[in-house]
C-alpha atoms as a PDB file:
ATOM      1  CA  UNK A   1       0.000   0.000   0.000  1.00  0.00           C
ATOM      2  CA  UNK A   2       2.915   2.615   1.089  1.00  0.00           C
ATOM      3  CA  UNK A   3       4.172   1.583  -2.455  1.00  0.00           C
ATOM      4  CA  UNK A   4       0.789   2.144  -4.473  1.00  0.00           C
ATOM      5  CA  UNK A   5       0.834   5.850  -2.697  1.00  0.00           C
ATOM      6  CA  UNK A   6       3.947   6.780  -3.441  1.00  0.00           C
ATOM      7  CA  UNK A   7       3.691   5.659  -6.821  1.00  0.00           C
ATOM      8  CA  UNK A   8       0.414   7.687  -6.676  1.00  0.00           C
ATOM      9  CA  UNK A   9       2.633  10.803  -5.403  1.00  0.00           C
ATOM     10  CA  UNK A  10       4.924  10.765  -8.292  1.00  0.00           C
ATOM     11  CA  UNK A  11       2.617  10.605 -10.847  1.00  0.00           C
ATOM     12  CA  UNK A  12       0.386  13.351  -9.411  1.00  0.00           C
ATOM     13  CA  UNK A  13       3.737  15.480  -9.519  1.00  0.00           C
ATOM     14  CA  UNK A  14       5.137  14.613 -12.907  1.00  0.00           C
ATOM     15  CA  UNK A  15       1.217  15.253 -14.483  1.00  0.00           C
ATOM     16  CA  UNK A  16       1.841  18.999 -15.919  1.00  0.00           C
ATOM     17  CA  UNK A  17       5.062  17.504 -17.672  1.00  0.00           C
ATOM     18  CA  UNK A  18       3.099  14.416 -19.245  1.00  0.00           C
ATOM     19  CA  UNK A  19       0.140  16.531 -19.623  1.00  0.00           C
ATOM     20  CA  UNK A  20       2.767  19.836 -21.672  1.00  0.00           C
ATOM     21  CA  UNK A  21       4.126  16.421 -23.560  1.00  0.00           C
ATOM     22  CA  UNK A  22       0.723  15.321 -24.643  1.00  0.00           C
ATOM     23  CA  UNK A  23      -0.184  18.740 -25.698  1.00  0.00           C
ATOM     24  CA  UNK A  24      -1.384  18.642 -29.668  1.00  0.00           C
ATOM     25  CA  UNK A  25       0.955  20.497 -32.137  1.00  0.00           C
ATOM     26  CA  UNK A  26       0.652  24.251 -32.627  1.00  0.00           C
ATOM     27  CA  UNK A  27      -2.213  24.784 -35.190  1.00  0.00           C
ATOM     28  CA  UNK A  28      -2.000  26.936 -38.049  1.00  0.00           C
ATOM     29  CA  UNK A  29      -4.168  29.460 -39.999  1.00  0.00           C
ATOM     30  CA  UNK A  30      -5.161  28.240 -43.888  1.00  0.00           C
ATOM     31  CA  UNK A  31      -7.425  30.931 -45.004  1.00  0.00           C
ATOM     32  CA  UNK A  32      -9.413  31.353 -48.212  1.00  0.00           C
ATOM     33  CA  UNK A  33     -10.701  34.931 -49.472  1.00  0.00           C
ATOM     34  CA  UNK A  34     -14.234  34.758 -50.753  1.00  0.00           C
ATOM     35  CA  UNK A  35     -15.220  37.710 -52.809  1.00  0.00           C
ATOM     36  CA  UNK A  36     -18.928  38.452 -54.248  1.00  0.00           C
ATOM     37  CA  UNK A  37     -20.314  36.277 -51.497  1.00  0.00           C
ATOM     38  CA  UNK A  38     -23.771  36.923 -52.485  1.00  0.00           C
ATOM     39  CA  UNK A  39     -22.831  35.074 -55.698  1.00  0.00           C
ATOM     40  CA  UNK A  40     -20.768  32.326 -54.690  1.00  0.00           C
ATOM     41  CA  UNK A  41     -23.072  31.481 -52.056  1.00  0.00           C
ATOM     42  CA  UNK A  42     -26.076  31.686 -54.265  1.00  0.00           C
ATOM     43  CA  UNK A  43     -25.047  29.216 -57.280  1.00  0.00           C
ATOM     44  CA  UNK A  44     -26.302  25.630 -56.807  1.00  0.00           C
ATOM     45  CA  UNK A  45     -24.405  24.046 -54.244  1.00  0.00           C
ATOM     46  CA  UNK A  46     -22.340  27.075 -53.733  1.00  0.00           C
ATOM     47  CA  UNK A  47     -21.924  26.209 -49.617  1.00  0.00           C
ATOM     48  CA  UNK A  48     -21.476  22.577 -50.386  1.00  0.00           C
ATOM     49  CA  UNK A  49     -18.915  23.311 -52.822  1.00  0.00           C
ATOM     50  CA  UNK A  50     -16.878  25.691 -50.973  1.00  0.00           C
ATOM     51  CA  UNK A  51     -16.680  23.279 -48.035  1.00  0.00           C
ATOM     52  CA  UNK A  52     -15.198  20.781 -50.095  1.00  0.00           C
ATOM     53  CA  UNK A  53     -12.957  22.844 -51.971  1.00  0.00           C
ATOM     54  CA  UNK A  54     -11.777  24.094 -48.228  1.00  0.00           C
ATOM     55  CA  UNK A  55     -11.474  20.362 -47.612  1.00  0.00           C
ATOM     56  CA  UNK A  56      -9.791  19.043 -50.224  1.00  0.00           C
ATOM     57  CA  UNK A  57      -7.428  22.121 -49.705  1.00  0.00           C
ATOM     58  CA  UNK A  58      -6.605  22.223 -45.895  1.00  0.00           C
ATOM     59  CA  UNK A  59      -8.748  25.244 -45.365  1.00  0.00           C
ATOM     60  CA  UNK A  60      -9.587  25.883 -41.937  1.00  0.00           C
ATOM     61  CA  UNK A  61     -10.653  29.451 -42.386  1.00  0.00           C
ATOM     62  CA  UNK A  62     -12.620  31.244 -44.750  1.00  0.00           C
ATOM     63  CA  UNK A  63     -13.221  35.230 -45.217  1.00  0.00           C
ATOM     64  CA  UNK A  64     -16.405  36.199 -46.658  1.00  0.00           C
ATOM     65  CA  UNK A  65     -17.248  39.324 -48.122  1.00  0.00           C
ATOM     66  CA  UNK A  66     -20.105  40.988 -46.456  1.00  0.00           C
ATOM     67  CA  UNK A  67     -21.899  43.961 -47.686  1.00  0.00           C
ATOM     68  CA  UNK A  68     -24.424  46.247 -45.788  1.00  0.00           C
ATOM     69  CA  UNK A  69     -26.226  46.718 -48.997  1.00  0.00           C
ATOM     70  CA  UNK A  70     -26.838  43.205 -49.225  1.00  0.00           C
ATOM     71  CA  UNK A  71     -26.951  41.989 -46.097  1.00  0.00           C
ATOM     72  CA  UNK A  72     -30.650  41.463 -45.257  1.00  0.00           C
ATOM     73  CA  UNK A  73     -30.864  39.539 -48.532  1.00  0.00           C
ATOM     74  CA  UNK A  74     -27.742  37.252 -47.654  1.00  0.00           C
ATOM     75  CA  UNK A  75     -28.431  36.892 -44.225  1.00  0.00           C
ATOM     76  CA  UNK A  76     -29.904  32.968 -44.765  1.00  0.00           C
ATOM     77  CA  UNK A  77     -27.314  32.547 -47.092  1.00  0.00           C
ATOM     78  CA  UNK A  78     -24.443  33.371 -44.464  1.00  0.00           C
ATOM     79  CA  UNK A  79     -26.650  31.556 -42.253  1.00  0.00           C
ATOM     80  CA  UNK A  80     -26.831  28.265 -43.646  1.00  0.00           C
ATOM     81  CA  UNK A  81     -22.761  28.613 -45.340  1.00  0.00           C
ATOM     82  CA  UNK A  82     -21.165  29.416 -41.487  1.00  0.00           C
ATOM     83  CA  UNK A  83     -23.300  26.462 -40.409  1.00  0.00           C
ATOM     84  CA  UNK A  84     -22.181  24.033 -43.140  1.00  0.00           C
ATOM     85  CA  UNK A  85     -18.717  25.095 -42.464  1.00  0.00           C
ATOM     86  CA  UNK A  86     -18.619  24.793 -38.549  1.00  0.00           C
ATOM     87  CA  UNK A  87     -19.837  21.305 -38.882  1.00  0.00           C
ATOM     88  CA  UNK A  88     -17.143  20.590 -40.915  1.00  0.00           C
ATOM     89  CA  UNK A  89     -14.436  22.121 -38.065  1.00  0.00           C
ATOM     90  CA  UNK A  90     -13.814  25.387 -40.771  1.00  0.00           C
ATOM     91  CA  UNK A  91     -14.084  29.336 -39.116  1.00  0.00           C
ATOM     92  CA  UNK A  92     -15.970  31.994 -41.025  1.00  0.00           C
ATOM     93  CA  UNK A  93     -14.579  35.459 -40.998  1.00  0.00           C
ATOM     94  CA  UNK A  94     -16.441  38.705 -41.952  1.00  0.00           C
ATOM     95  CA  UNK A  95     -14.662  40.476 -44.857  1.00  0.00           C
ATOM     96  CA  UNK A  96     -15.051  44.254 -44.605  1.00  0.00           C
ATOM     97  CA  UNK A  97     -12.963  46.202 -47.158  1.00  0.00           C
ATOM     98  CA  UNK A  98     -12.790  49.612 -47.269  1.00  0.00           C
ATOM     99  CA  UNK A  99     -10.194  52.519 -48.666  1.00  0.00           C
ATOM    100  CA  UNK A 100     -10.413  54.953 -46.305  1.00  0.00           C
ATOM    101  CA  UNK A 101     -11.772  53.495 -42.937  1.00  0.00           C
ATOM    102  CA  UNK A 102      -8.252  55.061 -41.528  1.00  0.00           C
ATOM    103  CA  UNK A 103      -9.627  58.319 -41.215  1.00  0.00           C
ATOM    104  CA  UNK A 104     -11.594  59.776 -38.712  1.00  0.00           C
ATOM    105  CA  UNK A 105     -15.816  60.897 -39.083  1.00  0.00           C
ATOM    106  CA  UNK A 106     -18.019  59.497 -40.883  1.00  0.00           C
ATOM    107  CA  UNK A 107     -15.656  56.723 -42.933  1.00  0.00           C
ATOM    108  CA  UNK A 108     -14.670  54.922 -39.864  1.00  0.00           C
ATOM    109  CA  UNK A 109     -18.140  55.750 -38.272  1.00  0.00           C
ATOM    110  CA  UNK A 110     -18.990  53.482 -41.521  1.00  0.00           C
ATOM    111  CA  UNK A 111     -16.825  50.516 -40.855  1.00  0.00           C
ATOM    112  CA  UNK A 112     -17.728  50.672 -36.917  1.00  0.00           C
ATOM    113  CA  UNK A 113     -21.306  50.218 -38.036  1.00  0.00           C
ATOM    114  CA  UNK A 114     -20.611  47.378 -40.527  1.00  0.00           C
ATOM    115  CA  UNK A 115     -18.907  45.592 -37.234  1.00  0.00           C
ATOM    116  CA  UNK A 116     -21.929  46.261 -35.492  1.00  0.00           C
ATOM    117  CA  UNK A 117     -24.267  44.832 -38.039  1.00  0.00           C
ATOM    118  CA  UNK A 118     -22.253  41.911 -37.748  1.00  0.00           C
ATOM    119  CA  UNK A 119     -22.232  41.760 -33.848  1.00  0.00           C
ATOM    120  CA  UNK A 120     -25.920  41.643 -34.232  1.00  0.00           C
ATOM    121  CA  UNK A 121     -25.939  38.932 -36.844  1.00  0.00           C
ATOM    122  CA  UNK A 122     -24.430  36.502 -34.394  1.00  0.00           C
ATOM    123  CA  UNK A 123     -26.551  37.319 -31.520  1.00  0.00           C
ATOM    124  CA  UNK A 124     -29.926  36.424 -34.003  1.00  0.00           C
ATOM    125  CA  UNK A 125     -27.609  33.094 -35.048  1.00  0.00           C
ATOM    126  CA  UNK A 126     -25.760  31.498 -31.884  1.00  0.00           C
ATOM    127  CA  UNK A 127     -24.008  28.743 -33.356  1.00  0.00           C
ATOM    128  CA  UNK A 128     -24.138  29.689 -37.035  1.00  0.00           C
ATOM    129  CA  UNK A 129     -22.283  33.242 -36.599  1.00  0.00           C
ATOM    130  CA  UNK A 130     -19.227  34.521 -37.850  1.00  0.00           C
ATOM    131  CA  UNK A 131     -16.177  33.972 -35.896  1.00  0.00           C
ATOM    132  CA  UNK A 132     -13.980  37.196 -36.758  1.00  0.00           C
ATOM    133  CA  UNK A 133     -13.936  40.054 -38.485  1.00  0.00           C
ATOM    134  CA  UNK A 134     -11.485  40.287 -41.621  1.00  0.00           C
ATOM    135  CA  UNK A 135     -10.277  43.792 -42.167  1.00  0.00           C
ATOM    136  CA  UNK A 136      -8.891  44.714 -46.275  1.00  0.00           C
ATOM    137  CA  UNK A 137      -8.631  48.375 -45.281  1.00  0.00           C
ATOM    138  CA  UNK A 138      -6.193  50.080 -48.029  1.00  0.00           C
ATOM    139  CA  UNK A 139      -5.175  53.947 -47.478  1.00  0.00           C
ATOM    140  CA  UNK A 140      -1.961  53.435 -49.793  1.00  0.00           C
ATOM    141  CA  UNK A 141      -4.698  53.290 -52.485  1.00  0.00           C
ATOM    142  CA  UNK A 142      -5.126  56.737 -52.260  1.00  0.00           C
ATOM    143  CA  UNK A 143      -2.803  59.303 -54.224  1.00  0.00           C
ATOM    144  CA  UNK A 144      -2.045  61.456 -51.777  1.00  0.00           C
ATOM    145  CA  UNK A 145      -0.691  57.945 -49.640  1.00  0.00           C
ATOM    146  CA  UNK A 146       1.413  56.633 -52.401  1.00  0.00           C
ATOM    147  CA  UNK A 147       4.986  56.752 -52.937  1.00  0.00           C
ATOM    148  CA  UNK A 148       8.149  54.712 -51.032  1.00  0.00           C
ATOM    149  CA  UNK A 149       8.295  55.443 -47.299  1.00  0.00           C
ATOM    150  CA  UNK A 150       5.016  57.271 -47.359  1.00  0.00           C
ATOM    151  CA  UNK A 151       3.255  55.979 -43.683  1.00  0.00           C
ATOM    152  CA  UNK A 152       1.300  59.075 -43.199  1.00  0.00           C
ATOM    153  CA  UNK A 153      -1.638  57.164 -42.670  1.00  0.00           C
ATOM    154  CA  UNK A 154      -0.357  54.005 -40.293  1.00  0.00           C
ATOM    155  CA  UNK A 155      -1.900  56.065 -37.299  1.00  0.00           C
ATOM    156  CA  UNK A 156      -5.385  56.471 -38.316  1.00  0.00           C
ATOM    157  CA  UNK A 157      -5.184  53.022 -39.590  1.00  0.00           C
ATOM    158  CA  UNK A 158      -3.667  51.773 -36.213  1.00  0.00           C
ATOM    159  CA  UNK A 159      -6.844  53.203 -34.524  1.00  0.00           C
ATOM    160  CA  UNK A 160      -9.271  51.895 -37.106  1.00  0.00           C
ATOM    161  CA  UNK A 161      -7.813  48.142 -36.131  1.00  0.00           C
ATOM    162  CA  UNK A 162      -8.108  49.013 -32.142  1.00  0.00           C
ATOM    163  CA  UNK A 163     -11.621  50.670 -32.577  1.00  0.00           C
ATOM    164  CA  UNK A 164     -13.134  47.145 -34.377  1.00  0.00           C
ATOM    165  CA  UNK A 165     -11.127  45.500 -31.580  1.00  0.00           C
ATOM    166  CA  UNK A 166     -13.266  47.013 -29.087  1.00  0.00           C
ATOM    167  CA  UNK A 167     -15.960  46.260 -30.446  1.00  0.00           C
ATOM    168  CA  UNK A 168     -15.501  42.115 -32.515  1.00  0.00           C
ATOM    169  CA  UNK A 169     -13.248  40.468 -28.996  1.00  0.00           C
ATOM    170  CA  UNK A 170     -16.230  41.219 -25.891  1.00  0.00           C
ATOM    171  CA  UNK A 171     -18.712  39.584 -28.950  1.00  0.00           C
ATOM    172  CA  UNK A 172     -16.623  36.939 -28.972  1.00  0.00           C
ATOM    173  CA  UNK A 173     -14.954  37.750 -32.155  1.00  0.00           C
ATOM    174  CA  UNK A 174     -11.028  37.627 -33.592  1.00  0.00           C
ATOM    175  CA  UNK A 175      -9.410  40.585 -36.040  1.00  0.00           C
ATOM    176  CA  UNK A 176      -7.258  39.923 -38.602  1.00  0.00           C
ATOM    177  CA  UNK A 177      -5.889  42.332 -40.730  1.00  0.00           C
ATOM    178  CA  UNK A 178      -4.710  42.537 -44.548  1.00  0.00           C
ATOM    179  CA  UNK A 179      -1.376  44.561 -44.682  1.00  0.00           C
ATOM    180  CA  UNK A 180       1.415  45.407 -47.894  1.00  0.00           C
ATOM    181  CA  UNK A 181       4.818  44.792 -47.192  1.00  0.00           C
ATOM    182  CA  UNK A 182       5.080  48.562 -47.040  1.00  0.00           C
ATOM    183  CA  UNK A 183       4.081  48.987 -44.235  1.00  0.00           C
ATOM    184  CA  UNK A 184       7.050  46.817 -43.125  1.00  0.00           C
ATOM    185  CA  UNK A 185       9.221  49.035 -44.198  1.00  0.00           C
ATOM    186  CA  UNK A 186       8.544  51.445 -41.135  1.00  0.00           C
ATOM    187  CA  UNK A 187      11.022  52.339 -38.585  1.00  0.00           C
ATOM    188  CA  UNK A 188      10.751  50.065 -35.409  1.00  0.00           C
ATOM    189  CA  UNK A 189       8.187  52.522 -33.173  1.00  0.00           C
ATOM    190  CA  UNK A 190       5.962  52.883 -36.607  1.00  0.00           C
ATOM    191  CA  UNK A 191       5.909  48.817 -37.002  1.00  0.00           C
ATOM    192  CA  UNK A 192       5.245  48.830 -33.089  1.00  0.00           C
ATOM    193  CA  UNK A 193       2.159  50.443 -33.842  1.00  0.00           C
ATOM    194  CA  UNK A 194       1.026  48.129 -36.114  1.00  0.00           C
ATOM    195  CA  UNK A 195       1.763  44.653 -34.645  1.00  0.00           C
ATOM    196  CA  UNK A 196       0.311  46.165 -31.235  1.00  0.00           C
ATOM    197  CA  UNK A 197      -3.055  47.329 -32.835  1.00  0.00           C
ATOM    198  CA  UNK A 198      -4.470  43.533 -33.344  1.00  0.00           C
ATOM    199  CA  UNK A 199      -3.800  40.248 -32.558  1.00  0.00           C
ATOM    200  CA  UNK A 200      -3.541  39.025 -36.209  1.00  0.00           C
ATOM    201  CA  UNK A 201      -2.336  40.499 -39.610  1.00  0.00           C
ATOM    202  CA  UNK A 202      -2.222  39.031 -42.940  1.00  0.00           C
ATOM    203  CA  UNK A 203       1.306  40.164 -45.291  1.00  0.00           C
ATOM    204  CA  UNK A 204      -0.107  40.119 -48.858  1.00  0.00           C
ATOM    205  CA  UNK A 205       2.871  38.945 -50.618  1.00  0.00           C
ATOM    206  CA  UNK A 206       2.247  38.288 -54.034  1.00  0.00           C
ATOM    207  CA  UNK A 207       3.851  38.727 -57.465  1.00  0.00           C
ATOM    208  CA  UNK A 208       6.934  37.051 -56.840  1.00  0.00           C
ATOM    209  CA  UNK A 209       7.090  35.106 -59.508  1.00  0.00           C
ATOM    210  CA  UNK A 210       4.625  33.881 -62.048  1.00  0.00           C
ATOM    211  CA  UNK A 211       3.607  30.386 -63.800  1.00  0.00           C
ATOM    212  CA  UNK A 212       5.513  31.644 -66.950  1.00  0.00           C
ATOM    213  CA  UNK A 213       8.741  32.676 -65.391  1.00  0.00           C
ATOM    214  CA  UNK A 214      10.480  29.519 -66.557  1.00  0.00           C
ATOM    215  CA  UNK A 215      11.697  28.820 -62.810  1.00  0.00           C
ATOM    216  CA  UNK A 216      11.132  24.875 -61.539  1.00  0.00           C
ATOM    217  CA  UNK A 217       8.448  24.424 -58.965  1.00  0.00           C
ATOM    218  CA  UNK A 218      11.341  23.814 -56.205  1.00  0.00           C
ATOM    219  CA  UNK A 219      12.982  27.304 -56.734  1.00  0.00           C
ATOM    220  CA  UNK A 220       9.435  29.187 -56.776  1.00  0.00           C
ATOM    221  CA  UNK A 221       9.033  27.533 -53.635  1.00  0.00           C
ATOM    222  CA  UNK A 222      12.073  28.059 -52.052  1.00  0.00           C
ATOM    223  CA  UNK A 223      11.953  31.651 -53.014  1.00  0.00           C
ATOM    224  CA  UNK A 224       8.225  31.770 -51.749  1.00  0.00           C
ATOM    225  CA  UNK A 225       9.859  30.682 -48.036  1.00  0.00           C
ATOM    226  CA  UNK A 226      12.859  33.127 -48.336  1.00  0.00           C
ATOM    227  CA  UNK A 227      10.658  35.760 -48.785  1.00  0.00           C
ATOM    228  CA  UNK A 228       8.199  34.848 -45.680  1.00  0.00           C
ATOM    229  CA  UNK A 229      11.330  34.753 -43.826  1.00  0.00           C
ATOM    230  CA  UNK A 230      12.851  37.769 -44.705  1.00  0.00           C
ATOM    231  CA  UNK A 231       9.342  39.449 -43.807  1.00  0.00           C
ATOM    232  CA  UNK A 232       9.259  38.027 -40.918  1.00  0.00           C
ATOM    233  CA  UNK A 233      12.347  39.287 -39.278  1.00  0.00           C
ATOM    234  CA  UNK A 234      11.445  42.760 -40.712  1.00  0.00           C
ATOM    235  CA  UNK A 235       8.528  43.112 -39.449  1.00  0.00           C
ATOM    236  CA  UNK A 236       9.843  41.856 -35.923  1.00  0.00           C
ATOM    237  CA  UNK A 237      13.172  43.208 -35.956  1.00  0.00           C
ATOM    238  CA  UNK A 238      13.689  44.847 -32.056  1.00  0.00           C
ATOM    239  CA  UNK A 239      10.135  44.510 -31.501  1.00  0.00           C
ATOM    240  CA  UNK A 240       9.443  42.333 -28.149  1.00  0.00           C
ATOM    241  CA  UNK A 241       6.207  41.699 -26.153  1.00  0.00           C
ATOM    242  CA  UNK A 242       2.882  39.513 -25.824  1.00  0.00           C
ATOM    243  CA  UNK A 243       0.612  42.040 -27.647  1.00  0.00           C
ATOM    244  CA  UNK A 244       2.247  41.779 -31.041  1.00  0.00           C
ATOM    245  CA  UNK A 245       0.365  40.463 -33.558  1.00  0.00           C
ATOM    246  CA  UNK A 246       0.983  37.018 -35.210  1.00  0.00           C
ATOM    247  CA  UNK A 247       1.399  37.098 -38.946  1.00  0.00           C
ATOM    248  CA  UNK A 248       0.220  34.678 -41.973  1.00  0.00           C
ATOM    249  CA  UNK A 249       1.162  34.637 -45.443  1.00  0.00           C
ATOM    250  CA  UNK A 250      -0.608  35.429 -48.441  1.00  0.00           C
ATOM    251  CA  UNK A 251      -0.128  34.148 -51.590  1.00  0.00           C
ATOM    252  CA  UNK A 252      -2.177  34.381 -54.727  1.00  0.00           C
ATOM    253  CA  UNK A 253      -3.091  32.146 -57.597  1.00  0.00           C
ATOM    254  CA  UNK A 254      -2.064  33.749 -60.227  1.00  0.00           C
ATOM    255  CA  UNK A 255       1.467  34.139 -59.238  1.00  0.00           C
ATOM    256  CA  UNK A 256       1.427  30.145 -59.053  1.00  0.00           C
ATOM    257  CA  UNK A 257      -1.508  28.515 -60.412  1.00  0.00           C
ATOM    258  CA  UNK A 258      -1.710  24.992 -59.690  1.00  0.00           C
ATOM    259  CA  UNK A 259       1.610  25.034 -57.909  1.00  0.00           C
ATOM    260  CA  UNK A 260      -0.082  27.360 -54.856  1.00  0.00           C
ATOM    261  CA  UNK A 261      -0.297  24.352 -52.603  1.00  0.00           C
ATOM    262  CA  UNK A 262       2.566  22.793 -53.366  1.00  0.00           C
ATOM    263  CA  UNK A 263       4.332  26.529 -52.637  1.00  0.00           C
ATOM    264  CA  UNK A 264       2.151  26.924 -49.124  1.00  0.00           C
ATOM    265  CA  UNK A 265       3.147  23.909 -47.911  1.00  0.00           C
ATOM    266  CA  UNK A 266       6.980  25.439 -48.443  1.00  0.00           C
ATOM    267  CA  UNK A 267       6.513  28.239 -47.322  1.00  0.00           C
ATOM    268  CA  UNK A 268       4.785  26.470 -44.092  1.00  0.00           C
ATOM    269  CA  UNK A 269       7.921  24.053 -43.025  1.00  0.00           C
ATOM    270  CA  UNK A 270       9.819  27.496 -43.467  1.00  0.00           C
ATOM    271  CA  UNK A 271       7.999  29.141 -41.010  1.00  0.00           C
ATOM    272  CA  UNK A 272       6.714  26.904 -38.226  1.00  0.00           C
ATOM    273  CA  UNK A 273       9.258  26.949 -35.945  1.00  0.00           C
ATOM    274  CA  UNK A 274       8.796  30.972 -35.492  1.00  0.00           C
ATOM    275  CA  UNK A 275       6.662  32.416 -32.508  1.00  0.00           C
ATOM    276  CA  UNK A 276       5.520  34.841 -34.848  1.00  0.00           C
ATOM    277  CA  UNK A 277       4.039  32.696 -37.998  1.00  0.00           C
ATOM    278  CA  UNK A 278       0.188  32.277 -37.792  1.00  0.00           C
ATOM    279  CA  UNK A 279       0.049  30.743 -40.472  1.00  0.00           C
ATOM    280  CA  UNK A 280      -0.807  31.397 -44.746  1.00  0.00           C
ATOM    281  CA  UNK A 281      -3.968  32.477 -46.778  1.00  0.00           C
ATOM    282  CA  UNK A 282      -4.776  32.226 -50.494  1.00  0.00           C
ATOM    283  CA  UNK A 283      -6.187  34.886 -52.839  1.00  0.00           C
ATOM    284  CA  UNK A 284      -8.835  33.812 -53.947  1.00  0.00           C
ATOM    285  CA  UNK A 285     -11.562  31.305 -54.306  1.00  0.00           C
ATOM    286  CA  UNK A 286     -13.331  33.074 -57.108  1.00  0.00           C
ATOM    287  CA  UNK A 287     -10.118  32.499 -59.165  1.00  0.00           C
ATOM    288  CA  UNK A 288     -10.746  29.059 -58.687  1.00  0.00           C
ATOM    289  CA  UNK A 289     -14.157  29.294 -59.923  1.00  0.00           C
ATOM    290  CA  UNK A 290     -13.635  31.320 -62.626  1.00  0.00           C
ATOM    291  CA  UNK A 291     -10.911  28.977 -64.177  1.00  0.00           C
ATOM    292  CA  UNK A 292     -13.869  25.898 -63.948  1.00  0.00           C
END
């Protein structure tokens, strides 16, 4: 009996350790962009068939376009799509794009009510509501916002990403945010302000090469996961602390048409290892359908 308790004692004291050891693997992000929702969503089997295609793909994440304008008239549509994607373990972000949400009044009064259309959408839906919001918000657009080293707008755009926040994360929601590798490019307290405004970014990196560039499939790849990496440790470079965002990758199908997956998956075993790798997204499903 003394035995059986102190074999009882040592197990009860090396639990945490077994328990850290049993701990599954660090999950990643595999987003999909879904543009003219109302469409997609619409055409026969347009749910069923983007669940499979999010399947067959590794998809655990989708971002759906959602317009005011059309919201009452896609609300069973979203409905019935989250719900068909839950079941099958996928999340469904709202996709809110906007040029100019970074400055103050009545544009990011606009965007603030979008989120709160949304908030209400999931409230009406428990179980079948959207699980973050999915912010495309592009100032650089604009003329006056063009040009190398020309961050005039990060600040109003670093607010427009904590204002959502305060609204999507006591609803229960994430925030994710689409950013240019311009905005890398910014000295260390400009990139501060950022990776401290939300929990998750996006780096759009696209047109590094293209399916006619005469380069193997290995070498796009390899310079698809240089190029992570090097973003990476820009983006990070002297930056330290628990509120920085974590980062995916964003690659597009045109740059690599039916190599994409085999390029993610590269660009992946580069990147696991580091803290600050969420994981990668690909633009878009709609080129998908349009090439059927």
């Amino acid at each position: 009996m003394k035995a059986l308790r102190i074999c009882m004692l040592c197990a009860f004291v090396c639990w945490p350790q077994w328990q850290a050891d049993a701990q599954p693997p660090q999950s990643f992000v595999h987003g999909l962009w879904v543009w003219k929702s109302d469409q997609v969503l619409r055409a026969p089997r347009g749910a069923e068939r983007l669940r499979d295609f999010c399947r067959e793909q590794g998809i655990n994440e989708v971002y759906l376009s959602y317009s005011a304008a059309k919201a009452a008239t896609e609300e069973a549509d979203f409905q019935r799509t989250i719900g068909l994607l839950h079941r099958a373990g996928i999340r469904a972000e709202a996709l809110l794009s906007s040029t100019d949400a970074d400055e103050p009044g009545k544009h990011l009064e606009t965007l603030l009510n979008h989120v709160k259309e949304i908030v209400a959408f999931n409230r009406m839906h428990p179980g079948s509501g959207f699980d973050g919001i999915h912010l495309d918000i592009e100032p650089q657009q604009r003329p006056e916002n063009k040009g190398p080293g020309n961050l005039r707008f990060l600040p109003g755009l670093a607010n427009a990403f904590r204002a959502v926040r305060t609204l999507a994360e006591p609803a229960g929601m994430t925030v994710n945010a689409d950013i240019q590798n311009k905005l890398l490019k910014g000295d260390r307290e400009q990139r501060k302000m950022l990776l401290a405004a939300t929990p998750r970014v996006t780096l759009m990196m696209y047109e590094l090469s293209s399916p006619s560039d005469g380069q193997s499939p290995a070498q796009k790849a390899d310079k698809a996961a240089a190029a992570s990496q090097k973003f990476l440790a820009m983006a990070y470079d002297g930056l330290s602390g628990r509120n920085l965002a974590r980062m995916a990758i964003a690659l597009r199908t045109p740059d690599y048409g039916e190599l994409l997956p085999l390029v993610l998956k590269s660009l992946q075993e580069a990147n696991r290892s580091n803290p600050h790798y969420l994981g990668w997204a690909r633009h878009s499903y709609n080129d998908i359908l349009d090439a059927r």
